[in-house]
PDB file of N, CA and C in Angstrom:
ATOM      1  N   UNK A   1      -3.067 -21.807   8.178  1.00  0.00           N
ATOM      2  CA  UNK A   1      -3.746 -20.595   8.579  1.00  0.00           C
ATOM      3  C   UNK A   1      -5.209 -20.714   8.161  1.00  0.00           C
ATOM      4  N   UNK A   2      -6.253 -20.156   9.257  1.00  0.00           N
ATOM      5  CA  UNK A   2      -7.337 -20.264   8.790  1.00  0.00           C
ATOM      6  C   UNK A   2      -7.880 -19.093   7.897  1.00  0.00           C
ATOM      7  N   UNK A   3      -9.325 -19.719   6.973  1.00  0.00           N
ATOM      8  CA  UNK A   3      -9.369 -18.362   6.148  1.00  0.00           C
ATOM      9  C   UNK A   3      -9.611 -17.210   6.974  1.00  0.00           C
ATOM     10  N   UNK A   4     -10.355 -17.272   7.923  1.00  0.00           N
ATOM     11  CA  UNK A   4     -10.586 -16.061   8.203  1.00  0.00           C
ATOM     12  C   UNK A   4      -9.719 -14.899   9.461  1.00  0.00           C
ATOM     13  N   UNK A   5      -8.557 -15.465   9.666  1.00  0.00           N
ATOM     14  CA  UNK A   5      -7.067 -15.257  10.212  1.00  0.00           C
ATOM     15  C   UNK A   5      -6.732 -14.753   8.873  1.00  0.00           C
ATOM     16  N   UNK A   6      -6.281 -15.542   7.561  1.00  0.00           N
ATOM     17  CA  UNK A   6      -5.913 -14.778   6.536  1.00  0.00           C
ATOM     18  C   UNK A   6      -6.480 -13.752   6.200  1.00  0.00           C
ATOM     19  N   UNK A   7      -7.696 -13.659   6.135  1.00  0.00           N
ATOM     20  CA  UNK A   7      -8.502 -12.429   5.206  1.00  0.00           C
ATOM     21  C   UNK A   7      -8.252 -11.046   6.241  1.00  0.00           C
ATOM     22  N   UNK A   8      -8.128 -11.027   8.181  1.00  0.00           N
ATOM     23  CA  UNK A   8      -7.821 -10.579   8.599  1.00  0.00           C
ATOM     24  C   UNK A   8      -6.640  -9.886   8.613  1.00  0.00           C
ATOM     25  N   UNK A   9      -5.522 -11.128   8.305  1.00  0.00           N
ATOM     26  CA  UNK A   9      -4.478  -9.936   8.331  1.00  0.00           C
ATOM     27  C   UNK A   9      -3.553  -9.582   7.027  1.00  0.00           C
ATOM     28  N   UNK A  10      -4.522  -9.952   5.763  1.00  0.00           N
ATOM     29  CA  UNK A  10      -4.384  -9.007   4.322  1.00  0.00           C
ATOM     30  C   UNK A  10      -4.619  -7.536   4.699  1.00  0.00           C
ATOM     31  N   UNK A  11      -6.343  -7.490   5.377  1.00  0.00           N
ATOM     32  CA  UNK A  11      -6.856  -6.524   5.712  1.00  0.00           C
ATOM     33  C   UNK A  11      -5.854  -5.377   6.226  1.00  0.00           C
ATOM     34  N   UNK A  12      -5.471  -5.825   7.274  1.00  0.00           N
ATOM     35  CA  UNK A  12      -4.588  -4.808   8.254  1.00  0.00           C
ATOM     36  C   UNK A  12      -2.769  -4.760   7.470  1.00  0.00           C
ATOM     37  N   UNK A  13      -2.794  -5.773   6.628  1.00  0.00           N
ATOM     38  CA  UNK A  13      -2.003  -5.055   5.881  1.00  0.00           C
ATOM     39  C   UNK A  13      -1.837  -4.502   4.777  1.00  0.00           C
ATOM     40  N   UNK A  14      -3.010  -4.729   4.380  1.00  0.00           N
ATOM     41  CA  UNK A  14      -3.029  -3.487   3.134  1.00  0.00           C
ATOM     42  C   UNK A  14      -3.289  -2.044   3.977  1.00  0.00           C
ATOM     43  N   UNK A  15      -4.141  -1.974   4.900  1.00  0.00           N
ATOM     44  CA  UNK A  15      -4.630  -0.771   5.780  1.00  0.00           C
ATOM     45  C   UNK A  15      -2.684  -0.304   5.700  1.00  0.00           C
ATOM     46  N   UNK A  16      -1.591  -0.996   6.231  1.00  0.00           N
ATOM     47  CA  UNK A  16      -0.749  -0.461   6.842  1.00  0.00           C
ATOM     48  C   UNK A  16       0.230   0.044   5.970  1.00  0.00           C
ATOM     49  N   UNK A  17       0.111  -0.904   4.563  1.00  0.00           N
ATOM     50  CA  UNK A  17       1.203  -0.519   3.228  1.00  0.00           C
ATOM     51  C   UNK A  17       0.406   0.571   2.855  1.00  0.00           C
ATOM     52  N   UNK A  18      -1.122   0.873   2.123  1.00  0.00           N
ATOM     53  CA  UNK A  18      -1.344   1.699   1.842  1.00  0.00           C
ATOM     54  C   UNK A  18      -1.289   3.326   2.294  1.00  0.00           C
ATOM     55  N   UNK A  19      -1.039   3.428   3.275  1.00  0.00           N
ATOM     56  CA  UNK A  19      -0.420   4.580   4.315  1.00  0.00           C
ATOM     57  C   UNK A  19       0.871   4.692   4.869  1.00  0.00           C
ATOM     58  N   UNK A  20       1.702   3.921   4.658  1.00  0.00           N
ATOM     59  CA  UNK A  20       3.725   3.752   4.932  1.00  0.00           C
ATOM     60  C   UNK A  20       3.544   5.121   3.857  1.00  0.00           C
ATOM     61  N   UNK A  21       3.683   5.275   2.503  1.00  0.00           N
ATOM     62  CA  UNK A  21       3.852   6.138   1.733  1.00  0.00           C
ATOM     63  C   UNK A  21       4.153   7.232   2.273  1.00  0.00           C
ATOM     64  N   UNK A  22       2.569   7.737   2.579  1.00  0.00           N
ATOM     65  CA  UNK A  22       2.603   9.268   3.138  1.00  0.00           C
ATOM     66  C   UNK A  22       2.974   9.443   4.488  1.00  0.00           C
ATOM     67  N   UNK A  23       3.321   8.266   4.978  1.00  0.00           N
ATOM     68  CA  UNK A  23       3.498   8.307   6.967  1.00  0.00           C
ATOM     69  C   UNK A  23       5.231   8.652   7.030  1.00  0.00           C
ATOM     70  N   UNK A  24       5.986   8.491   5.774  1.00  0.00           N
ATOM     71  CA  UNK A  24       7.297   8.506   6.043  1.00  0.00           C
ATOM     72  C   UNK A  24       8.048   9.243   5.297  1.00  0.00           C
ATOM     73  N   UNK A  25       9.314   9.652   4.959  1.00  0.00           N
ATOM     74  CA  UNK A  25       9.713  10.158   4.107  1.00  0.00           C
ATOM     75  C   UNK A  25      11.312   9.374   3.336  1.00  0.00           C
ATOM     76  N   UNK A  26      10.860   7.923   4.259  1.00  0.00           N
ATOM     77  CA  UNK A  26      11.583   6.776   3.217  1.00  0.00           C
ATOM     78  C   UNK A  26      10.749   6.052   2.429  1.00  0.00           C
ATOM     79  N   UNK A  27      11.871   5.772   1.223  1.00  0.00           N
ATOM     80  CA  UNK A  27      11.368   5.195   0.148  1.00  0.00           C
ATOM     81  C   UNK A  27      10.793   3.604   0.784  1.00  0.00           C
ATOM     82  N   UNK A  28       9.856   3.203   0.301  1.00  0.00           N
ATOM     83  CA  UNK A  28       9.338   1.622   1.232  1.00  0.00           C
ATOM     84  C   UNK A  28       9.223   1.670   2.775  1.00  0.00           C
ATOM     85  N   UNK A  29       9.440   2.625   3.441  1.00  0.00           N
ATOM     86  CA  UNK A  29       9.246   3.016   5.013  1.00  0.00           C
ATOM     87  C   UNK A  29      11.295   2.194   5.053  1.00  0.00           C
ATOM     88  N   UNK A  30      11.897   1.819   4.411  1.00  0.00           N
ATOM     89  CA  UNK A  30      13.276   1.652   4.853  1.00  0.00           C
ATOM     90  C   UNK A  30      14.714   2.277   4.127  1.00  0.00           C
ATOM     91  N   UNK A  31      14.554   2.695   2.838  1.00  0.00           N
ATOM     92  CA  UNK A  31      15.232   3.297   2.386  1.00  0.00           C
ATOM     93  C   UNK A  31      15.283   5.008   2.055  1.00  0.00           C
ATOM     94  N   UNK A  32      16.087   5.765   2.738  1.00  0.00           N
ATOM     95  CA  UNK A  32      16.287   6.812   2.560  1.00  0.00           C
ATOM     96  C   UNK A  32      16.396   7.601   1.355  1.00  0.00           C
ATOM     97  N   UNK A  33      15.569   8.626   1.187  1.00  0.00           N
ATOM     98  CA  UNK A  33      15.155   9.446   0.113  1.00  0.00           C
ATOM     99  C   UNK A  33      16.238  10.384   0.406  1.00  0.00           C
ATOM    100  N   UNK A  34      17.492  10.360  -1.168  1.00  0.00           N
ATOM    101  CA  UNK A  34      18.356  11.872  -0.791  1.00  0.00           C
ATOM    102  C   UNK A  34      18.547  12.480  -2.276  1.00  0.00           C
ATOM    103  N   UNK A  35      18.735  13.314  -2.302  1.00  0.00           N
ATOM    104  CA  UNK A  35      18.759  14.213  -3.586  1.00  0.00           C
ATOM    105  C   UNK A  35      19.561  15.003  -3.600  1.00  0.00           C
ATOM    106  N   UNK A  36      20.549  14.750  -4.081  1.00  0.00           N
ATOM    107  CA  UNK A  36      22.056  15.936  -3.791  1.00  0.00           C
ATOM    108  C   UNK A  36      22.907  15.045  -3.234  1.00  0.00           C
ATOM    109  N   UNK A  37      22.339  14.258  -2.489  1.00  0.00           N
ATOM    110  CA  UNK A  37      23.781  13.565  -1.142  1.00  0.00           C
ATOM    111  C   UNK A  37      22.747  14.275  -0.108  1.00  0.00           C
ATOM    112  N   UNK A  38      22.154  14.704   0.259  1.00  0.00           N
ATOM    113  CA  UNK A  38      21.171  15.142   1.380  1.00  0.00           C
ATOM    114  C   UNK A  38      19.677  14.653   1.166  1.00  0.00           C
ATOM    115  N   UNK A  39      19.370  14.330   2.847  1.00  0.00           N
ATOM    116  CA  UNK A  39      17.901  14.028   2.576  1.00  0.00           C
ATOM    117  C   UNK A  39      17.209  14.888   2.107  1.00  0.00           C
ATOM    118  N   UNK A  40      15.878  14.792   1.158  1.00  0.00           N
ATOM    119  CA  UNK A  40      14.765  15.377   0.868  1.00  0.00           C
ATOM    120  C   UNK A  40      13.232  15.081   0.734  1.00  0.00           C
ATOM    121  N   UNK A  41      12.773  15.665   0.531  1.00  0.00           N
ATOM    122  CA  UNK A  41      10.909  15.021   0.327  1.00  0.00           C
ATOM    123  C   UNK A  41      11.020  14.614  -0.737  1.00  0.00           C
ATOM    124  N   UNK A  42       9.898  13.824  -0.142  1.00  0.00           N
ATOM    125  CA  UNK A  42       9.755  12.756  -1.304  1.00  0.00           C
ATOM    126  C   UNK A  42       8.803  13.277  -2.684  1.00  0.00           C
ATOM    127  N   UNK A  43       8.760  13.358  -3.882  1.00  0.00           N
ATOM    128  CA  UNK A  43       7.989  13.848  -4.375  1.00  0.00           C
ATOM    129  C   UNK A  43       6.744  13.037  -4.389  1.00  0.00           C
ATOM    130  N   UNK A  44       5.598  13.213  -4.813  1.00  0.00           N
ATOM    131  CA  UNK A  44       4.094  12.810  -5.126  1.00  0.00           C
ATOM    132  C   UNK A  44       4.398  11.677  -5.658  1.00  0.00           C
ATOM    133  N   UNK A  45       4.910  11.753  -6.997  1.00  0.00           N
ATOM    134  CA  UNK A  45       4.983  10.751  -8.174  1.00  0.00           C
ATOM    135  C   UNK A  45       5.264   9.513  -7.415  1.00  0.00           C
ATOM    136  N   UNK A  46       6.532   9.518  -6.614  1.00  0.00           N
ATOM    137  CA  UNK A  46       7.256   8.543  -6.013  1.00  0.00           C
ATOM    138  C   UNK A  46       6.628   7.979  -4.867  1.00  0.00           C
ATOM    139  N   UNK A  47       5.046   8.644  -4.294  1.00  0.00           N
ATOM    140  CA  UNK A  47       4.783   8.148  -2.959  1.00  0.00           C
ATOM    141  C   UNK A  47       3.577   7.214  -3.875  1.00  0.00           C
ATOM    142  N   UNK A  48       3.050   7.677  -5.113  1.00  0.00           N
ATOM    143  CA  UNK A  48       2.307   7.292  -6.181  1.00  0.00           C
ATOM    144  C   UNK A  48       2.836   5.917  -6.540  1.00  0.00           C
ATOM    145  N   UNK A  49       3.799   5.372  -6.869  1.00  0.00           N
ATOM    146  CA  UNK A  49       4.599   4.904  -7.476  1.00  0.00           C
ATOM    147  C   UNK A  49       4.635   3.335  -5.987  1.00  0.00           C
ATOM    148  N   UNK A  50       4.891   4.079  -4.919  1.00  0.00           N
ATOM    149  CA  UNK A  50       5.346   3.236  -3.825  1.00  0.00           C
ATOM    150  C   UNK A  50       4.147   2.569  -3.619  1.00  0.00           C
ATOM    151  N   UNK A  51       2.757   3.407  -3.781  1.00  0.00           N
ATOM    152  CA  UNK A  51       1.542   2.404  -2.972  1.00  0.00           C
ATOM    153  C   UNK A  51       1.269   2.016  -4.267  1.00  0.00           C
ATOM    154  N   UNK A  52       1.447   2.094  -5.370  1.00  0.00           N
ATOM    155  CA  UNK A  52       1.133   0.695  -6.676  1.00  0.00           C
ATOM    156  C   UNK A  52       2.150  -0.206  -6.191  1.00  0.00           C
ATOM    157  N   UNK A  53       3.345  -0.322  -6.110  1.00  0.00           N
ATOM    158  CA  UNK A  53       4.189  -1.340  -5.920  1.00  0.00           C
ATOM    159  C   UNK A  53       3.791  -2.207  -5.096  1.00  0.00           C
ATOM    160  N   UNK A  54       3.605  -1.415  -3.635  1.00  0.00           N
ATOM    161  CA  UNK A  54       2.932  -1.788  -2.265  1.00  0.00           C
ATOM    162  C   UNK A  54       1.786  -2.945  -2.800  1.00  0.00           C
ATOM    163  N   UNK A  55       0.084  -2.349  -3.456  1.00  0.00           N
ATOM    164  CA  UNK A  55      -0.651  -2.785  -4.336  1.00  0.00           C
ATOM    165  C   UNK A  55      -0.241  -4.199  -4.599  1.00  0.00           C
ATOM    166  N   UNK A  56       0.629  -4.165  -5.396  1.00  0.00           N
ATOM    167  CA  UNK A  56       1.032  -5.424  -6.401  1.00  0.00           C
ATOM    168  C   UNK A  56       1.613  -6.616  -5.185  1.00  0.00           C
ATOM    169  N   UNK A  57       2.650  -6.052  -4.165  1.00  0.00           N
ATOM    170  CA  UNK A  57       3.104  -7.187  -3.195  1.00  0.00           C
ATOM    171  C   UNK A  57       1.979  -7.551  -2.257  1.00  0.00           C
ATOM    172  N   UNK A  58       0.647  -6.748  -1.954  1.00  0.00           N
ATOM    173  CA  UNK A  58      -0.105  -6.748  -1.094  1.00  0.00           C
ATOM    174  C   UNK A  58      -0.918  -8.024  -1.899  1.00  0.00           C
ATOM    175  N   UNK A  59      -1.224  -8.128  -3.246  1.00  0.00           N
ATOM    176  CA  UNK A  59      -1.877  -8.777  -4.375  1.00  0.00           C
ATOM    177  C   UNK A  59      -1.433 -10.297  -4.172  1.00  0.00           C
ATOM    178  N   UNK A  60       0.186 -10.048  -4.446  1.00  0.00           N
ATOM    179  CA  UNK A  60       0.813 -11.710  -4.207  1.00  0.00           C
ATOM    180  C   UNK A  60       0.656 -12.307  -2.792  1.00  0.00           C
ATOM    181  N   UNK A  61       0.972 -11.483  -1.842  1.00  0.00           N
ATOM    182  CA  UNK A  61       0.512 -12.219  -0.625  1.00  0.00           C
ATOM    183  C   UNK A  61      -1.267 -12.593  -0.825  1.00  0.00           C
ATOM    184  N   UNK A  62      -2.057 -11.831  -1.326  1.00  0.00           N
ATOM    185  CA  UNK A  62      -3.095 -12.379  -1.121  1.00  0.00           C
ATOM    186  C   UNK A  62      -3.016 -13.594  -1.872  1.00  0.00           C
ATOM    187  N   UNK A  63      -2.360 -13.985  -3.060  1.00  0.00           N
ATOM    188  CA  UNK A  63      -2.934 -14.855  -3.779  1.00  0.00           C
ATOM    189  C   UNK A  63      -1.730 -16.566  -2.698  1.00  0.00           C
ATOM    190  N   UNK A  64      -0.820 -15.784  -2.331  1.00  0.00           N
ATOM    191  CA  UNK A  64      -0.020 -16.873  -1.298  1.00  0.00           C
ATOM    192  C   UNK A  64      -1.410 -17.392  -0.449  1.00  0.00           C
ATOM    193  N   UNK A  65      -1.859 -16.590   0.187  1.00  0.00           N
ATOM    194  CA  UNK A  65      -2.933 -16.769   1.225  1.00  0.00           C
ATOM    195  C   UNK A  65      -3.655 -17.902   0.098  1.00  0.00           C
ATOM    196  N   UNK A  66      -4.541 -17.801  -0.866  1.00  0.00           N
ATOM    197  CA  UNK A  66      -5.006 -18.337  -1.314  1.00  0.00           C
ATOM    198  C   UNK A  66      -5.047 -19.413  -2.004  1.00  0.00           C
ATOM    199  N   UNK A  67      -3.515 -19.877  -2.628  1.00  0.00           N
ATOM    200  CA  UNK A  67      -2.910 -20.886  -2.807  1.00  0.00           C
ATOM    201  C   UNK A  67      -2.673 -21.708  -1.757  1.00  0.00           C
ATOM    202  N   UNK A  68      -2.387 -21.502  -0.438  1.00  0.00           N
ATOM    203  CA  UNK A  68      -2.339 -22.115   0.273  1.00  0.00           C
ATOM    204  C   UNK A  68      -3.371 -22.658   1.445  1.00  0.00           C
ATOM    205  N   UNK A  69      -4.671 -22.323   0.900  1.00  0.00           N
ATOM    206  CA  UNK A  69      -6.015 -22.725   1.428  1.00  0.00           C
ATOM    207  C   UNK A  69      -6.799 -23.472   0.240  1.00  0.00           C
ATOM    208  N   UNK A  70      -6.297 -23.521  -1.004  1.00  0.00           N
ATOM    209  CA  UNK A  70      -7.086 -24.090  -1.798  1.00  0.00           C
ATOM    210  C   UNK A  70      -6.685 -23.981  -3.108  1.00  0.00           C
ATOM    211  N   UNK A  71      -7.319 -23.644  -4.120  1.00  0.00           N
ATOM    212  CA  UNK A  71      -7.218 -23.354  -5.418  1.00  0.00           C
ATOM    213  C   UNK A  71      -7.565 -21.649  -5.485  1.00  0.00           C
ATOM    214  N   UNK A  72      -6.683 -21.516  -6.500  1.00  0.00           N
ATOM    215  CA  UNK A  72      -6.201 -20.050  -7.078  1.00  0.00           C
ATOM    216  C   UNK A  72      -7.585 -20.014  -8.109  1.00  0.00           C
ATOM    217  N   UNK A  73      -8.265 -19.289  -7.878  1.00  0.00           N
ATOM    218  CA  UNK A  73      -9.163 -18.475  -8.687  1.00  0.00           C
ATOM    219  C   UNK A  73      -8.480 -17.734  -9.816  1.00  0.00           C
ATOM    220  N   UNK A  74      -8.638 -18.089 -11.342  1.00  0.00           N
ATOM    221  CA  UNK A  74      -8.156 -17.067 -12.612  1.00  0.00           C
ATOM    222  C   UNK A  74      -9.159 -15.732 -11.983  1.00  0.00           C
ATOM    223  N   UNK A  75      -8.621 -14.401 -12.292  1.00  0.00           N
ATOM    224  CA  UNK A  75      -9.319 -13.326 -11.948  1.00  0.00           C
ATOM    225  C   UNK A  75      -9.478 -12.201 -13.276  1.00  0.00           C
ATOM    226  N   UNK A  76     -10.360 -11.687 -13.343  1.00  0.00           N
ATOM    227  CA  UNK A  76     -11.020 -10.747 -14.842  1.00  0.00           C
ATOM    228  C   UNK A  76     -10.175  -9.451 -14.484  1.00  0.00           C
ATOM    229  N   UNK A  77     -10.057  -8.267 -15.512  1.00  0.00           N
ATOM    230  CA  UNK A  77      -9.809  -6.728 -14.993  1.00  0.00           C
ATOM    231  C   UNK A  77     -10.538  -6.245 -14.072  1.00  0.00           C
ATOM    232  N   UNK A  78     -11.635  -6.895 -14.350  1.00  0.00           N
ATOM    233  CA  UNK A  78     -12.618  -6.201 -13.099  1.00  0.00           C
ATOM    234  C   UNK A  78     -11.946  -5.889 -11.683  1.00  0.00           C
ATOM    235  N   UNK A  79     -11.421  -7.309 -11.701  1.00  0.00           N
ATOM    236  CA  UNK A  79     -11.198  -7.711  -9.946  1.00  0.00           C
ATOM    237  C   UNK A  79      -9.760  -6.785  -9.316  1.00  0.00           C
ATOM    238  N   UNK A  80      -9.322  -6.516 -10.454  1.00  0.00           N
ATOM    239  CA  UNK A  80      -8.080  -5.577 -10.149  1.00  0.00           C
ATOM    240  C   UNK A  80      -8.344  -4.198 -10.190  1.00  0.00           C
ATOM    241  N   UNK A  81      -9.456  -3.949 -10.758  1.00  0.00           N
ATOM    242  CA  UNK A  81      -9.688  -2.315 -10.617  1.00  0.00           C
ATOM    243  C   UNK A  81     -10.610  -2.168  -9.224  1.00  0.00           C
ATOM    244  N   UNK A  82     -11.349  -3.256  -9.127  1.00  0.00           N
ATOM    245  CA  UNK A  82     -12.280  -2.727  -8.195  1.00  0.00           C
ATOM    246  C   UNK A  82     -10.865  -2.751  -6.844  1.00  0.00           C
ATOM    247  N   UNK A  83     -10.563  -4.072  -6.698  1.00  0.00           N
ATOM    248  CA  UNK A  83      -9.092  -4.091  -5.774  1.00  0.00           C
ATOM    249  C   UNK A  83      -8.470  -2.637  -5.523  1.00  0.00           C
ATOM    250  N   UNK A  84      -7.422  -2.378  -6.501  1.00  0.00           N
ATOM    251  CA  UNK A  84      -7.115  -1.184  -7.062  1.00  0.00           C
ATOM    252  C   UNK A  84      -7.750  -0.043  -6.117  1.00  0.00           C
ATOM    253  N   UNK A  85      -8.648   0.274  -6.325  1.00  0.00           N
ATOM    254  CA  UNK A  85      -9.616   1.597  -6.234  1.00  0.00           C
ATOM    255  C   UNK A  85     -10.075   1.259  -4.505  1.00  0.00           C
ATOM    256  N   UNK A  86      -9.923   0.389  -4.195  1.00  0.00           N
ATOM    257  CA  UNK A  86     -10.135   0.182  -2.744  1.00  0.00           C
ATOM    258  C   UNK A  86      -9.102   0.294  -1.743  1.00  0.00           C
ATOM    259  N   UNK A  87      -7.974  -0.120  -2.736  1.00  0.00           N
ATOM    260  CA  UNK A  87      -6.724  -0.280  -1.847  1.00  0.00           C
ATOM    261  C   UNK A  87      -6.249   1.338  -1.746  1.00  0.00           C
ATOM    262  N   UNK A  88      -6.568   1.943  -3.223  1.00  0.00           N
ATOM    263  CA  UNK A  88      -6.861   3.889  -3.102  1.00  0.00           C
ATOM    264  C   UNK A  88      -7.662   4.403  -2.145  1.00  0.00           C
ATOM    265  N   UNK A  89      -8.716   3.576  -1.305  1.00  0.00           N
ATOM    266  CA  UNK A  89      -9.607   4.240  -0.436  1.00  0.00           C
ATOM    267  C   UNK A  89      -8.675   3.788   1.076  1.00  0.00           C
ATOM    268  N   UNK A  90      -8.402   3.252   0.964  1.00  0.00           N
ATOM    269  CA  UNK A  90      -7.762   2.951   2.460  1.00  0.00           C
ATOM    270  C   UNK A  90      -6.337   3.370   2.842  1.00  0.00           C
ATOM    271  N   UNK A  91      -5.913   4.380   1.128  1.00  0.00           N
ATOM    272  CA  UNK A  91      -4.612   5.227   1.435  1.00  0.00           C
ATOM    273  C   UNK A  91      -4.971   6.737   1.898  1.00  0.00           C
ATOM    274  N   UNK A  92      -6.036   6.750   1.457  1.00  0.00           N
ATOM    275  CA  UNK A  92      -6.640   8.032   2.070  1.00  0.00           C
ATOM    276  C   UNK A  92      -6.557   8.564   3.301  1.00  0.00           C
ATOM    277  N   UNK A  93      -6.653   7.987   4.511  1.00  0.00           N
ATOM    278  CA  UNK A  93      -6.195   8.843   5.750  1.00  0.00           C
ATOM    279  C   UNK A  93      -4.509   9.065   5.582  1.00  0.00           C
ATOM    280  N   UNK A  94      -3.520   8.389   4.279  1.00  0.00           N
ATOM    281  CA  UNK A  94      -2.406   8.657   4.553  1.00  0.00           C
ATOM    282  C   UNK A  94      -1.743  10.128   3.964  1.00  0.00           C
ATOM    283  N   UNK A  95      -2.349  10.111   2.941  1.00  0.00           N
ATOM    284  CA  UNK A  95      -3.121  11.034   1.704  1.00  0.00           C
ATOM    285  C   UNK A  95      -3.493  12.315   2.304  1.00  0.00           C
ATOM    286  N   UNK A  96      -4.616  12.627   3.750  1.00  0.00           N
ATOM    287  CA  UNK A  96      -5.157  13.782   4.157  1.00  0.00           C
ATOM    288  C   UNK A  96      -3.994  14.178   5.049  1.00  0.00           C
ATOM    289  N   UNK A  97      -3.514  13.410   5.709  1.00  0.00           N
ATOM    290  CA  UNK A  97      -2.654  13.299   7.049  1.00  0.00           C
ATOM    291  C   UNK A  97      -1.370  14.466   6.069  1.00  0.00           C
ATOM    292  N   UNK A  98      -0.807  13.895   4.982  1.00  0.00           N
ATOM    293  CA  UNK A  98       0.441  14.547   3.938  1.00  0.00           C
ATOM    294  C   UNK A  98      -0.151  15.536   4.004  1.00  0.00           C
ATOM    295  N   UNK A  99      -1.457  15.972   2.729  1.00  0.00           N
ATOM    296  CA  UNK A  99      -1.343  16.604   1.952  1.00  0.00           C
ATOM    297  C   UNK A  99      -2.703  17.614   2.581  1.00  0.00           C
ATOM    298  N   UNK A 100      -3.403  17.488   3.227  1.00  0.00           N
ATOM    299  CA  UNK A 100      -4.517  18.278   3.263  1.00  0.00           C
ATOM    300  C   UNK A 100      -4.702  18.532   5.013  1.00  0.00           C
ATOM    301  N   UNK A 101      -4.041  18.321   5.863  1.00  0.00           N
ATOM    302  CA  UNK A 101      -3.941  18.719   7.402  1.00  0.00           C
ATOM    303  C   UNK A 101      -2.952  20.027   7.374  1.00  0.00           C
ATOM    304  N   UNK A 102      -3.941  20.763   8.118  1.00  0.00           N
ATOM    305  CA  UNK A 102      -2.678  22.075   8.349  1.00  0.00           C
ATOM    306  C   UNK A 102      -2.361  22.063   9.745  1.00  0.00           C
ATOM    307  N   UNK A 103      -0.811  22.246   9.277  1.00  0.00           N
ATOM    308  CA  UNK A 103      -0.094  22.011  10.067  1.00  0.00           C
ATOM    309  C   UNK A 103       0.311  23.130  10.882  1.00  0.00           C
ATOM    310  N   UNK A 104       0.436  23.577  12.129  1.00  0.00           N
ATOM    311  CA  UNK A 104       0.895  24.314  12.918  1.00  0.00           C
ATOM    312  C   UNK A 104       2.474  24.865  12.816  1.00  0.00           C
ATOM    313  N   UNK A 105       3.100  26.277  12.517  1.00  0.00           N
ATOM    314  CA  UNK A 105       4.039  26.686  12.213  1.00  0.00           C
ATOM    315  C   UNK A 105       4.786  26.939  13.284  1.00  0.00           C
TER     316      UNK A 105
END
């Protein structure tokens, strides 16, 4: 794969994990959320919870991508917060779409 095929489609998939969360009301977009024996919403914590996880597998594929074009760069805290805090900006349309669109009754 070339790099810039890879860097492309990290891109569009972090764009797509970071928004599964709030786009669904399964756990990972495949497992069903039930509480009682019946479906329910998902709470915050848990959609919180899903795009760090998301985060972390989105992380290893990048570093697959990167192992397999060359040598693995050691990386500082830096590189994970700034990461981090970006991969938080591109959950944001999933984020307004949940929690801040009003919805028609």
């Amino acid at each position: 794969m070339k790099q810039t095929l890879a860097i492309y489609v990290l891109i569009a998939l972090a764009v797509v994990t970071a928004n599964l969360p709030f786009l669904t009301e399964r756990v990972f977009g495949a497992l069903p959320f039930r509480r009682g024996g019946q479906a329910a919403i998902k709470p915050f914590w848990l959609r919180l919870a899903e795009v760090l996880v998301l985060y972390l597998l989105v992380g290893a594929i990048g570093v697959g991508f990167e192992a397999s074009l060359g040598n693995v760069f050691p990386q500082g805290w830096q590189f994970y917060a700034i990461t981090l805090t970006l991969y938080l900006v591109l959950a944001y349309p999933g984020f307004v779409y949940r929690y801040l669109m009003k919805r028609s009754a």
